[in-house]
Structures are given as C-alpha cells and as structure tokens.
PDB file of N, CA and C in Angstrom:
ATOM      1  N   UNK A   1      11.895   4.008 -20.643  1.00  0.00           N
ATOM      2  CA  UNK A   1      12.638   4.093 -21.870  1.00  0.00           C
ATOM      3  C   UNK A   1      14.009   3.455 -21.625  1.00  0.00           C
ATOM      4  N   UNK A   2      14.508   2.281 -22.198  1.00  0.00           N
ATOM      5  CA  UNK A   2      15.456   1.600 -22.080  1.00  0.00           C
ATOM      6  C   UNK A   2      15.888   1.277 -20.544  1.00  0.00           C
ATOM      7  N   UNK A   3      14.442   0.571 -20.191  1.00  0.00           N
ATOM      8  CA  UNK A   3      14.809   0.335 -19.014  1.00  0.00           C
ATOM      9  C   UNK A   3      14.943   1.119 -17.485  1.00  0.00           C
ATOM     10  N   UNK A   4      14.585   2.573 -18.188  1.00  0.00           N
ATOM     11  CA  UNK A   4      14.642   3.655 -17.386  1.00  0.00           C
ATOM     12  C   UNK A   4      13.568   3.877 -17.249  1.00  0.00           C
ATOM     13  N   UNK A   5      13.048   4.841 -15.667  1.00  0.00           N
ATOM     14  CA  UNK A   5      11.605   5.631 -16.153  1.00  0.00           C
ATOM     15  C   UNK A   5      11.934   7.035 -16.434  1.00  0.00           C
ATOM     16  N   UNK A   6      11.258   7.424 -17.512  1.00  0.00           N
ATOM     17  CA  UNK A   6      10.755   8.918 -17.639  1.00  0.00           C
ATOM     18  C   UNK A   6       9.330   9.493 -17.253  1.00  0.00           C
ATOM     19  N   UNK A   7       9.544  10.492 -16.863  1.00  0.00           N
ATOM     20  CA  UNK A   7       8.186  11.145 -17.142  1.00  0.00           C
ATOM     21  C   UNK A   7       7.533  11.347 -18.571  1.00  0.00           C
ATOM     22  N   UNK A   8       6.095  10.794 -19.077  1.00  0.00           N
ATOM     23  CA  UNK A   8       6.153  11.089 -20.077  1.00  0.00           C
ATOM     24  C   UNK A   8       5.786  12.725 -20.496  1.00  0.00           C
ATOM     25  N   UNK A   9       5.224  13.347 -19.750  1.00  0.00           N
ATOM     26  CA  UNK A   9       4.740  14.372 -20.315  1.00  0.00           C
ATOM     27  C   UNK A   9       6.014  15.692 -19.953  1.00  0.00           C
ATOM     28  N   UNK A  10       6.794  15.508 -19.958  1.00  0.00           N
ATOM     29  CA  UNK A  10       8.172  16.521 -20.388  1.00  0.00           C
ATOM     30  C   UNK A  10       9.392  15.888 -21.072  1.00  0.00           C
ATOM     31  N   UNK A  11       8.776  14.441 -22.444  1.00  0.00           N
ATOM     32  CA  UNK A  11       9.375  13.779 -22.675  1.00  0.00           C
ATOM     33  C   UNK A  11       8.975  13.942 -24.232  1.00  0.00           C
ATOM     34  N   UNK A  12       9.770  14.336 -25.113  1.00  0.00           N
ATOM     35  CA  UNK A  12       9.303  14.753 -26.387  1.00  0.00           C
ATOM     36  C   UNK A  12       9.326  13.271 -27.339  1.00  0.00           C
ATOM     37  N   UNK A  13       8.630  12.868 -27.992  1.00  0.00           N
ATOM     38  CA  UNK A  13       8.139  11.608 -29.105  1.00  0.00           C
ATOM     39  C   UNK A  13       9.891  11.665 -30.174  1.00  0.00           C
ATOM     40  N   UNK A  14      10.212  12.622 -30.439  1.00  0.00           N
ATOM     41  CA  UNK A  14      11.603  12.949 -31.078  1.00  0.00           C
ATOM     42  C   UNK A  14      12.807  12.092 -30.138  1.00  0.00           C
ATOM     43  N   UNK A  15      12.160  12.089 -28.793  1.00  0.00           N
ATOM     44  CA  UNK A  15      13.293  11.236 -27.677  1.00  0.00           C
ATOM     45  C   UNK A  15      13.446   9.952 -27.778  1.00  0.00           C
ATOM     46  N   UNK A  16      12.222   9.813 -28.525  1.00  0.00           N
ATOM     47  CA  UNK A  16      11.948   8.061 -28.263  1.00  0.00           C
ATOM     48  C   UNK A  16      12.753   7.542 -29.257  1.00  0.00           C
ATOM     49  N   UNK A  17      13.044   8.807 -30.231  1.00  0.00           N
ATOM     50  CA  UNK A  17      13.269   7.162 -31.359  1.00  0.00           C
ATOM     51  C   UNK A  17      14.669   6.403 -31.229  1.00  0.00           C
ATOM     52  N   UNK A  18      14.573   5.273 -31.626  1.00  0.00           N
ATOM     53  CA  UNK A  18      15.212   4.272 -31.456  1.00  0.00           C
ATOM     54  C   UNK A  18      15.403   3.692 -29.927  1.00  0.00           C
ATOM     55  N   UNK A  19      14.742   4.244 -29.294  1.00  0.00           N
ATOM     56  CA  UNK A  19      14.600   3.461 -27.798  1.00  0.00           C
ATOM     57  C   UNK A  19      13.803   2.344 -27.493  1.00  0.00           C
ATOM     58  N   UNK A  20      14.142   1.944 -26.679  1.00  0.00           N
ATOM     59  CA  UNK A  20      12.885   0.552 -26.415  1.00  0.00           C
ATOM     60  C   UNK A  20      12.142   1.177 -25.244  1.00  0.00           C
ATOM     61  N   UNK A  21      10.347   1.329 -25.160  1.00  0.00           N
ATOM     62  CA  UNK A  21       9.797   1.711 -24.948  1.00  0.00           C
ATOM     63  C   UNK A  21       8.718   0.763 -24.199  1.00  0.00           C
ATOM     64  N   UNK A  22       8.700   0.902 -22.807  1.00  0.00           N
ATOM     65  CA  UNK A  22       7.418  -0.259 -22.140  1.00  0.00           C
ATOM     66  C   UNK A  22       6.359   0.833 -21.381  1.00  0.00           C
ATOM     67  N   UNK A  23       5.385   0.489 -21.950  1.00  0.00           N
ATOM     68  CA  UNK A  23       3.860   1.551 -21.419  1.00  0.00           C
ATOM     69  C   UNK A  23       3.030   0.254 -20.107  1.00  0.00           C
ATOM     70  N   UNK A  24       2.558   1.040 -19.501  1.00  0.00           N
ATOM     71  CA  UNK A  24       1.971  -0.090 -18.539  1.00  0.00           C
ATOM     72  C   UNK A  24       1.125  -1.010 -19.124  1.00  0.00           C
ATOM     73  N   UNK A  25       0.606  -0.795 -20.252  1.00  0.00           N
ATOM     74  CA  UNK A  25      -0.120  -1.379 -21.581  1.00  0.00           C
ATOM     75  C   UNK A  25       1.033  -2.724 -21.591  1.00  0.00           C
ATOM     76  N   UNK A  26       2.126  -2.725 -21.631  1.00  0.00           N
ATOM     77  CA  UNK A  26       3.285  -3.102 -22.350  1.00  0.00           C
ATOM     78  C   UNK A  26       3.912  -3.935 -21.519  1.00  0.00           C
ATOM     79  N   UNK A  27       3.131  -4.075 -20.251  1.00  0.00           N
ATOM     80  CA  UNK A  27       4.068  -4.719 -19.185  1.00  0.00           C
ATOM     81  C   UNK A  27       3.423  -6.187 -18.910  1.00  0.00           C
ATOM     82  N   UNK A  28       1.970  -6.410 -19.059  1.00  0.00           N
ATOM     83  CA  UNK A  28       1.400  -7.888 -19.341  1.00  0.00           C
ATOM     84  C   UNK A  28       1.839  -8.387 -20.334  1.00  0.00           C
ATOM     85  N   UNK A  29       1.556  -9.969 -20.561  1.00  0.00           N
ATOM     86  CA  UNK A  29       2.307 -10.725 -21.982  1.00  0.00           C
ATOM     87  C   UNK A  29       1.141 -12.031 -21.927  1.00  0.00           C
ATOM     88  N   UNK A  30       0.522 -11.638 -22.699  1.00  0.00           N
ATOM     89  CA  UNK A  30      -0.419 -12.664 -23.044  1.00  0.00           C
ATOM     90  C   UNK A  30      -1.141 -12.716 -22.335  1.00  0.00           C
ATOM     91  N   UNK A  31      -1.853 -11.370 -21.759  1.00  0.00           N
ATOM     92  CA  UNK A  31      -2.766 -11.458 -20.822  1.00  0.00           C
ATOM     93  C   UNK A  31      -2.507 -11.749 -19.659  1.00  0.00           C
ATOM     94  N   UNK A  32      -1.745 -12.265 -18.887  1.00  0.00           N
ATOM     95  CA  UNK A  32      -1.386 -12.240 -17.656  1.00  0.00           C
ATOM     96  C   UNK A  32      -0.206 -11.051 -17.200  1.00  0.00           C
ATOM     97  N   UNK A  33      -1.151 -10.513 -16.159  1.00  0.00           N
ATOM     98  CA  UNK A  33      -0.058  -9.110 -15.771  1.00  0.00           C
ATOM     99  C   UNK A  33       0.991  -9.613 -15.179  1.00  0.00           C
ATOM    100  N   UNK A  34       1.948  -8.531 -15.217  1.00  0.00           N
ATOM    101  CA  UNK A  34       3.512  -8.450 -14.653  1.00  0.00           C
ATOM    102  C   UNK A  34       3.467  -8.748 -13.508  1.00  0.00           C
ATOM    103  N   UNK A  35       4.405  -8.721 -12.567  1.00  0.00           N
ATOM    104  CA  UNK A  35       4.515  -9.211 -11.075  1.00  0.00           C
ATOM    105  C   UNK A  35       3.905  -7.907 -10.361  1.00  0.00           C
ATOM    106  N   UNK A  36       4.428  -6.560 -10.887  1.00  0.00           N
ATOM    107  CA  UNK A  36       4.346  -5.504 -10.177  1.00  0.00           C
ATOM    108  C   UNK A  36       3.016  -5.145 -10.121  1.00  0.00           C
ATOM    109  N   UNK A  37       2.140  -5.041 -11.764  1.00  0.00           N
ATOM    110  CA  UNK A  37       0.944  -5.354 -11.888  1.00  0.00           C
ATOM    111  C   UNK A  37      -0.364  -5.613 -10.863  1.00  0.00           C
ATOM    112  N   UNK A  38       0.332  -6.975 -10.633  1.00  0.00           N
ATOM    113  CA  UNK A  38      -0.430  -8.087  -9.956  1.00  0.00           C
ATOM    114  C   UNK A  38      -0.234  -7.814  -8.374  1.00  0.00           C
ATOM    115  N   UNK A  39       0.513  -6.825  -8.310  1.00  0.00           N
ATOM    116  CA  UNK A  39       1.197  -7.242  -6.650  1.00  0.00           C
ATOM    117  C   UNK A  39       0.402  -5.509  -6.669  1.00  0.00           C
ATOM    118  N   UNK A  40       0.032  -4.935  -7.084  1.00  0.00           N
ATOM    119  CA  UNK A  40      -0.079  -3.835  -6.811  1.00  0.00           C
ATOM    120  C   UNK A  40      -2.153  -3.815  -6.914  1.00  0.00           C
ATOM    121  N   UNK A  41      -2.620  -4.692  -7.847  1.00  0.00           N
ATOM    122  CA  UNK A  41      -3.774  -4.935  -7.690  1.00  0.00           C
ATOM    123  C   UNK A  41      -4.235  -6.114  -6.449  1.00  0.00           C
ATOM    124  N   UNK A  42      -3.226  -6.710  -6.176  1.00  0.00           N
ATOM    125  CA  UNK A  42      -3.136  -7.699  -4.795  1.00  0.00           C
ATOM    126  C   UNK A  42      -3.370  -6.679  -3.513  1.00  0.00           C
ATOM    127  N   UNK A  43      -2.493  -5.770  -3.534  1.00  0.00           N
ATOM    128  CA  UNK A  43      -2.148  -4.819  -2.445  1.00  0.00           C
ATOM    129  C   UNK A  43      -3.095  -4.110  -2.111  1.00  0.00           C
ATOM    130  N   UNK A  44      -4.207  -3.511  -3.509  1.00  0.00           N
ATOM    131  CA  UNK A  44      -5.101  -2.575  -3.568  1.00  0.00           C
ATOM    132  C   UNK A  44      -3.760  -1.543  -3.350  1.00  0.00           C
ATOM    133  N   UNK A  45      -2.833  -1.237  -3.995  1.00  0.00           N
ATOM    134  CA  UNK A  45      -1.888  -0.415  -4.508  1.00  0.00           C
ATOM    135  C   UNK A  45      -2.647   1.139  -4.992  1.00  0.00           C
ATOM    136  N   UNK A  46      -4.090   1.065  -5.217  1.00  0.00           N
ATOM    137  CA  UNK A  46      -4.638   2.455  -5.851  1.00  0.00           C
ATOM    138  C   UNK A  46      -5.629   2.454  -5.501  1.00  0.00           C
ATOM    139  N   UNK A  47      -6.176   3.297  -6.030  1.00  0.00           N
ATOM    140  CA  UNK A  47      -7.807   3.568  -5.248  1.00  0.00           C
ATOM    141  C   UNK A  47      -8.041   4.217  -6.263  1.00  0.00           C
ATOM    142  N   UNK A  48      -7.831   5.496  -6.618  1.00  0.00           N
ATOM    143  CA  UNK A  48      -8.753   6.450  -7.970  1.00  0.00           C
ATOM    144  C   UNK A  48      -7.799   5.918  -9.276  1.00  0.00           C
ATOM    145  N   UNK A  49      -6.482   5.689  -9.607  1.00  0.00           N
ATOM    146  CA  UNK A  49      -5.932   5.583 -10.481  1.00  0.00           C
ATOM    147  C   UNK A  49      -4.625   6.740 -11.410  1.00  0.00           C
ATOM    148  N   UNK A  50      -5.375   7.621 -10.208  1.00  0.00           N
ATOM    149  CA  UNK A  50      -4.378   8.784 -10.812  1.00  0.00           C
ATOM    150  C   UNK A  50      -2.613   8.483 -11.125  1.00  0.00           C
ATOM    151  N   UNK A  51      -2.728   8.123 -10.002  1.00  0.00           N
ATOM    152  CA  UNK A  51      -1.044   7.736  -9.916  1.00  0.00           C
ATOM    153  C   UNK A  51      -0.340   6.261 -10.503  1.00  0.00           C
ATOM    154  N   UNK A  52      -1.357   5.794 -11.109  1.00  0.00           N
ATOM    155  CA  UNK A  52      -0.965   3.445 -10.935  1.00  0.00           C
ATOM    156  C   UNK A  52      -0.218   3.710 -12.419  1.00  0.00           C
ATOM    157  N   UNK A  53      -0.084   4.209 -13.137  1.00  0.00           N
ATOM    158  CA  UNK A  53       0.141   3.930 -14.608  1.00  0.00           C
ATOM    159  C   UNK A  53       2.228   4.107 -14.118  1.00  0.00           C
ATOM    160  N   UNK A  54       1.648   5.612 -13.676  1.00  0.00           N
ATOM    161  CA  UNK A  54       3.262   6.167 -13.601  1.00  0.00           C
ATOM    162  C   UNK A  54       4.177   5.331 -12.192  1.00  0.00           C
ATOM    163  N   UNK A  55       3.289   4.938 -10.941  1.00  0.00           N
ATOM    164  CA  UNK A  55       4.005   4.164 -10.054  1.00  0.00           C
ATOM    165  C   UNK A  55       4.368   2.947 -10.638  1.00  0.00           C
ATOM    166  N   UNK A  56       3.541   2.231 -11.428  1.00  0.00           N
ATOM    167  CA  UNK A  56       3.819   0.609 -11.684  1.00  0.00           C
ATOM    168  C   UNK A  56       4.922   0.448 -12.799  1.00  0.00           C
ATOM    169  N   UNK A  57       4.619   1.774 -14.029  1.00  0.00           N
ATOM    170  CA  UNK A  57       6.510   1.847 -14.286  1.00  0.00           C
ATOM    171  C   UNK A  57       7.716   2.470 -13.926  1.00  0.00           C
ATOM    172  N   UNK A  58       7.256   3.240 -12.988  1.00  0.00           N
ATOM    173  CA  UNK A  58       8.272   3.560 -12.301  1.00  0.00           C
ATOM    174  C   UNK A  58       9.152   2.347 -11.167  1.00  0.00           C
ATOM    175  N   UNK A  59       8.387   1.935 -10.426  1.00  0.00           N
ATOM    176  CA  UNK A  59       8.287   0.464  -9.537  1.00  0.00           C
ATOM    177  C   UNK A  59       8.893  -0.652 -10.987  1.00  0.00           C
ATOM    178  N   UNK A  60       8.467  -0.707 -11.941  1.00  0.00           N
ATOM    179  CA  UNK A  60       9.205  -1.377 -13.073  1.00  0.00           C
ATOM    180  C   UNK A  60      10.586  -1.607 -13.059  1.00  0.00           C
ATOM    181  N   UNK A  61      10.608  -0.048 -13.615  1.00  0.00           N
ATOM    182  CA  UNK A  61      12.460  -0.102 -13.705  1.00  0.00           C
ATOM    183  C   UNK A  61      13.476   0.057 -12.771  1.00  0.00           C
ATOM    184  N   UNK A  62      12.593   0.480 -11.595  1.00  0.00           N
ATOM    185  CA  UNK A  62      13.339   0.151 -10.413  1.00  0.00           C
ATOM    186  C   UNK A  62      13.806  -0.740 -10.095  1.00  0.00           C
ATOM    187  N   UNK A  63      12.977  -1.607  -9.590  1.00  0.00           N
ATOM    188  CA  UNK A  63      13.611  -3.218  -9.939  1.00  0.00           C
ATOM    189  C   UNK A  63      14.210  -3.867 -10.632  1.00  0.00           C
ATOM    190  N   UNK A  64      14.160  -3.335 -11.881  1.00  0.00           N
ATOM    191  CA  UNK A  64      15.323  -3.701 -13.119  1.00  0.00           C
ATOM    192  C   UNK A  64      16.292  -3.782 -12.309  1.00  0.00           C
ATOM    193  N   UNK A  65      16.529  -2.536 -12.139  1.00  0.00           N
ATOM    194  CA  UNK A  65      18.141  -1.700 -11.513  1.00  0.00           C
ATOM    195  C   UNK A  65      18.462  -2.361 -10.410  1.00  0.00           C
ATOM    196  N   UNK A  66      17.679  -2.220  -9.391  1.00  0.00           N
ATOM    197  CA  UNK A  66      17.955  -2.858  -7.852  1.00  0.00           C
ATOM    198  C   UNK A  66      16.775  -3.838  -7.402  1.00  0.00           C
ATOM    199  N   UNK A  67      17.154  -5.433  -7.975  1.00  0.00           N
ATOM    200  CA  UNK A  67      15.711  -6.321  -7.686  1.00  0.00           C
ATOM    201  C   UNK A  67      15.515  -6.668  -5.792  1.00  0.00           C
ATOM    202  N   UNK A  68      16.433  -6.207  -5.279  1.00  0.00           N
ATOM    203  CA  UNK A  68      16.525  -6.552  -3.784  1.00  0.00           C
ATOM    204  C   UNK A  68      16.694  -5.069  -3.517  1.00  0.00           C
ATOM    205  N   UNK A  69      15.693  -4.488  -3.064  1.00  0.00           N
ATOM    206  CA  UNK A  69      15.566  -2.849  -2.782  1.00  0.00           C
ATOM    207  C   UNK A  69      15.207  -3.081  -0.864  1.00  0.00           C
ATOM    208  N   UNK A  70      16.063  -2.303   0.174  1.00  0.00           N
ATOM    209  CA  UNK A  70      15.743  -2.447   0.918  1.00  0.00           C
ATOM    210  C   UNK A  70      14.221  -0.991   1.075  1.00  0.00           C
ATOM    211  N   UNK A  71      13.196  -1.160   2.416  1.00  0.00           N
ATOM    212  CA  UNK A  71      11.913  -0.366   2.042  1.00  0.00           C
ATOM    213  C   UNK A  71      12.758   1.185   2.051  1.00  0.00           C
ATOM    214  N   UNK A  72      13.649   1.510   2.653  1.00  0.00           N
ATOM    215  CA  UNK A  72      13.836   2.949   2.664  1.00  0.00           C
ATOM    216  C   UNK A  72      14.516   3.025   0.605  1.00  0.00           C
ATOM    217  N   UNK A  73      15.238   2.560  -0.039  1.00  0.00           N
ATOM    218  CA  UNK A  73      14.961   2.700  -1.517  1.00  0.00           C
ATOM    219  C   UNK A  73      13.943   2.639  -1.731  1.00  0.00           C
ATOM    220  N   UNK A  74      13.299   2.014  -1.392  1.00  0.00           N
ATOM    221  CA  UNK A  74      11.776   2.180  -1.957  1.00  0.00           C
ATOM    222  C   UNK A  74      11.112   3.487  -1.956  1.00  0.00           C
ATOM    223  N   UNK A  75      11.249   3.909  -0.751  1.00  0.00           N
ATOM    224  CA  UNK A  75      10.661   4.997  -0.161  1.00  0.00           C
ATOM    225  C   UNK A  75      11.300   6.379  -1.241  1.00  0.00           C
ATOM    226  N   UNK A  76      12.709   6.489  -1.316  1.00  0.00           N
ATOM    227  CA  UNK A  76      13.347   7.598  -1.609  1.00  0.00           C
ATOM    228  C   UNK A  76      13.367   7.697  -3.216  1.00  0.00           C
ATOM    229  N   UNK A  77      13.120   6.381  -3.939  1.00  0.00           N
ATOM    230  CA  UNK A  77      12.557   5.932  -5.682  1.00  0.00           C
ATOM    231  C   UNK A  77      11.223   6.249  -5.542  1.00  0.00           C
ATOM    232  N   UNK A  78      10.375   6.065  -4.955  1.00  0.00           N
ATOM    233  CA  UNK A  78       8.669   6.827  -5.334  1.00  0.00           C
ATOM    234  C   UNK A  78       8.012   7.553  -4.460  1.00  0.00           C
ATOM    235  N   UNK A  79       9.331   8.397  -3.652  1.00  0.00           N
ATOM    236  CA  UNK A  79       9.143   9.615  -3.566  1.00  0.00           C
ATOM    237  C   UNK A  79       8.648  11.004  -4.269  1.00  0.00           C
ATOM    238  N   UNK A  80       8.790  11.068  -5.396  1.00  0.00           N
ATOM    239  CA  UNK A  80       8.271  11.944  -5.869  1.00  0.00           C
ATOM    240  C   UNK A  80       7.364  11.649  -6.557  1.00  0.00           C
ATOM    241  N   UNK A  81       6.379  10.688  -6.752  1.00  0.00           N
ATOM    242  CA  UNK A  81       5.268  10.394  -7.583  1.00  0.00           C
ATOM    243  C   UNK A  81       4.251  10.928  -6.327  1.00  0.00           C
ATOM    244  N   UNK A  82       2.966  11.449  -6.977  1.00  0.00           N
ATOM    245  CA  UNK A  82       1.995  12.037  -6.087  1.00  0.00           C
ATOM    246  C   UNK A  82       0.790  11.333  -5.905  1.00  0.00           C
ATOM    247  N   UNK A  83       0.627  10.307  -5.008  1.00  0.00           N
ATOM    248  CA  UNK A  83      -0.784   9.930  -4.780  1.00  0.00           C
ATOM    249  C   UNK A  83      -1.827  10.279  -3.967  1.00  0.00           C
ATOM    250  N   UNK A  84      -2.591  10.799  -5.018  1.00  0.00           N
ATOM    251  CA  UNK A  84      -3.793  11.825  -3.917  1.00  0.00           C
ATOM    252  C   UNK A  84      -4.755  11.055  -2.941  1.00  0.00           C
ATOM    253  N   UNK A  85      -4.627   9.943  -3.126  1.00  0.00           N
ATOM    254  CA  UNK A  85      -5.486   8.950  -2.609  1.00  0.00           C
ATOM    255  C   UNK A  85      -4.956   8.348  -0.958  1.00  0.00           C
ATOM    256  N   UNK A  86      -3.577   8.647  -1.111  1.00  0.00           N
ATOM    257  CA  UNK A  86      -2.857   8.006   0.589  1.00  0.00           C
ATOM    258  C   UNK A  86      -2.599   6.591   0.214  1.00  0.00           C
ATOM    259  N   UNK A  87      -2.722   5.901  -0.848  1.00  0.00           N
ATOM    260  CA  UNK A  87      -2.171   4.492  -0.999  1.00  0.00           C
ATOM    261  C   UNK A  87      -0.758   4.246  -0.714  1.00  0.00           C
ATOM    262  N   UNK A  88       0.034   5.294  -0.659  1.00  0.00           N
ATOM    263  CA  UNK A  88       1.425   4.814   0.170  1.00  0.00           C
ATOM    264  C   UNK A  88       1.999   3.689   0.563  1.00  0.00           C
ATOM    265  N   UNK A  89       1.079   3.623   1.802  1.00  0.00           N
ATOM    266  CA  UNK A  89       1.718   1.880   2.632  1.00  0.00           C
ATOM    267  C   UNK A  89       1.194   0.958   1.809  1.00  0.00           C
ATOM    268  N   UNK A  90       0.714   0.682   1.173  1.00  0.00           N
ATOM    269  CA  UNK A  90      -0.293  -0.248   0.172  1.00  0.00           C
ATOM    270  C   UNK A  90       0.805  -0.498  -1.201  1.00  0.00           C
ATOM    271  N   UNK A  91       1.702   0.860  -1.806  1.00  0.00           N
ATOM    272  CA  UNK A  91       2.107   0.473  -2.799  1.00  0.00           C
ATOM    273  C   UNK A  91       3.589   0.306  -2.706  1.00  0.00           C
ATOM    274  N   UNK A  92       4.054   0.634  -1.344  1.00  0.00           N
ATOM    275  CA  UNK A  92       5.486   0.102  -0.302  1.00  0.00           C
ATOM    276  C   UNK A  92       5.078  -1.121  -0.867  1.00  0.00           C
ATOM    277  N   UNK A  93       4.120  -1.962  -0.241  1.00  0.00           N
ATOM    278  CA  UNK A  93       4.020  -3.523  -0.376  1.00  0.00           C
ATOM    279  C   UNK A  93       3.799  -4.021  -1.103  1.00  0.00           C
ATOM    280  N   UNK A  94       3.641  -3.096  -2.346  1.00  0.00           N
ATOM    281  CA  UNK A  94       3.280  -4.041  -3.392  1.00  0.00           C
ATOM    282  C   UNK A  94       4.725  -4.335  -4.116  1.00  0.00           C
ATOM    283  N   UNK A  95       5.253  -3.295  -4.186  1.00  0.00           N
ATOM    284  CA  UNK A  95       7.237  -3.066  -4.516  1.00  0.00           C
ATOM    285  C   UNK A  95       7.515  -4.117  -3.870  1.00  0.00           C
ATOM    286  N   UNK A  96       7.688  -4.537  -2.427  1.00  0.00           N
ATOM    287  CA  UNK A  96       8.097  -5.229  -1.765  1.00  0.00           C
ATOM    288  C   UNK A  96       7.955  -6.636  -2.343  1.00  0.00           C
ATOM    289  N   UNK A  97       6.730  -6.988  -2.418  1.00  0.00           N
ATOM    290  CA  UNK A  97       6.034  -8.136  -3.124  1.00  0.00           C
ATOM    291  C   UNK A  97       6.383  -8.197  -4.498  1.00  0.00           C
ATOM    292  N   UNK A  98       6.547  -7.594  -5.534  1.00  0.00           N
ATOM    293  CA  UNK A  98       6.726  -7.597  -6.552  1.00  0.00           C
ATOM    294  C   UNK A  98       8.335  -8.038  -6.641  1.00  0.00           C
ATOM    295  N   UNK A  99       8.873  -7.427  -5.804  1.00  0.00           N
ATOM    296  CA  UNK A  99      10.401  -7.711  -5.644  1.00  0.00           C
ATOM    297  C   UNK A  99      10.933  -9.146  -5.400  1.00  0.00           C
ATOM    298  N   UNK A 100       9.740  -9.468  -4.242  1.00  0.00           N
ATOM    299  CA  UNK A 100       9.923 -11.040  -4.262  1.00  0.00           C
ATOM    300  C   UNK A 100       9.845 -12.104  -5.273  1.00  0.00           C
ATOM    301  N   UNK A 101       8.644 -11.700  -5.858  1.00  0.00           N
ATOM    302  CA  UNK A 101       7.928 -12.623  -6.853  1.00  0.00           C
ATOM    303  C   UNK A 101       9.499 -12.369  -8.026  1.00  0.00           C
ATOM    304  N   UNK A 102       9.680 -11.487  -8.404  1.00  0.00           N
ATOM    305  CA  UNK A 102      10.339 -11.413  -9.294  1.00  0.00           C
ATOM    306  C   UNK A 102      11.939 -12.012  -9.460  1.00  0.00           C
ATOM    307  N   UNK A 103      12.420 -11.666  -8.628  1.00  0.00           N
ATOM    308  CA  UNK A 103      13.358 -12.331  -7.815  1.00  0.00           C
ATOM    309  C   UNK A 103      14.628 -12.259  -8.912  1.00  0.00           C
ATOM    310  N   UNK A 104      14.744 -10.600  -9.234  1.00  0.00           N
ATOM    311  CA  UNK A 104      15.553 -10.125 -10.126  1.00  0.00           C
ATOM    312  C   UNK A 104      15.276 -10.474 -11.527  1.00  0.00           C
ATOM    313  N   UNK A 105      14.017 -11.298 -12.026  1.00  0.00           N
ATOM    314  CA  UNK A 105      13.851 -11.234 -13.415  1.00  0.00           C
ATOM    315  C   UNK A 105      13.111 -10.219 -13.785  1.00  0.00           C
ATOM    316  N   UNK A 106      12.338 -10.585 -14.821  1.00  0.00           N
ATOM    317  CA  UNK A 106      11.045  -9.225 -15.097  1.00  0.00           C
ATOM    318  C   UNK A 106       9.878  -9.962 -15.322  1.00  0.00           C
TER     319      UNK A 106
END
C-alpha cells in the first residue's frame, strides 16, 4: 500500500481507500512478470506457495525503499514472513537477484 507492505489480513478495505494498491496479481505488466517475480521463480524461491504471494510483495517494497540491500537487510526485512517449506536460501537469492536486475527501478 503506497509503496509499503502490509499485511493484508489485519488490514481493513476502509484502509485502502485512496491508496495505491499493488497485489502480486499487480506486479506483471503485460504479461511479463516483475524482476522479483521472475527471480524468485528462477531461484525456485517456493515450493508449496504458502508464503510467495506475501514474500514477493514484501521483497517488492523493499526494494523500493533500499534497491542495494546488503544480505543481512535482507535477512532482518523477511524475517518475519513464515516459510514452511525451508526455501530461505533460495528466496535470499532471489532478493539478491531481483535487486540486481532492477537496479533501483521497479
């Protein structure tokens, strides 16, 4: 939400309005996915899916904020997202990679 991540589900629809709003839906453009997207299906970033919606916008607006993240930001920004799967080192590199490709744009 404006560039920020929220959680959505302790995030009331009354919050949104007038915000600008990107869903992982929201992050390809004409069919070709985002960097983070792409770097995270490159990486094999997931395995069951539980976690890819909320890491890849979270990993989003991170990079907004800080497009040159050294790995310990990385680490201490998707820290609290829960992947039951152990994709961890997999979605370190995909941040990493995504960071490159992007190279402070979006």
């Amino acid at each position: 939400m404006n560039d920020k991540a929220v959680r959505s589900c302790v995030t009331s629809v009354g919050d949104l309005d007038g915000k600008h709003v990107v869903t992982i839906e929201g992050l390809a453009r004409n069919g070709d996915l985002h960097p983070v997207q792409e770097a995270f299906a490159t990486q094999l970033g997931f395995q069951c899916g539980y976690c890819t919606p909320g890491m890849i916008t979270r990993a989003y607006a991170f990079l907004l904020q800080n497009p040159e993240p050294t790995r310990d930001q990385i680490l201490r920004e998707m820290g609290s997202h829960l992947c039951r799967c152990g994709a961890h080192v997999q979605i370190v590199q995909a941040i990493e990679i995504a960071a490159a490709t992007m190279e402070g744009g979006t």
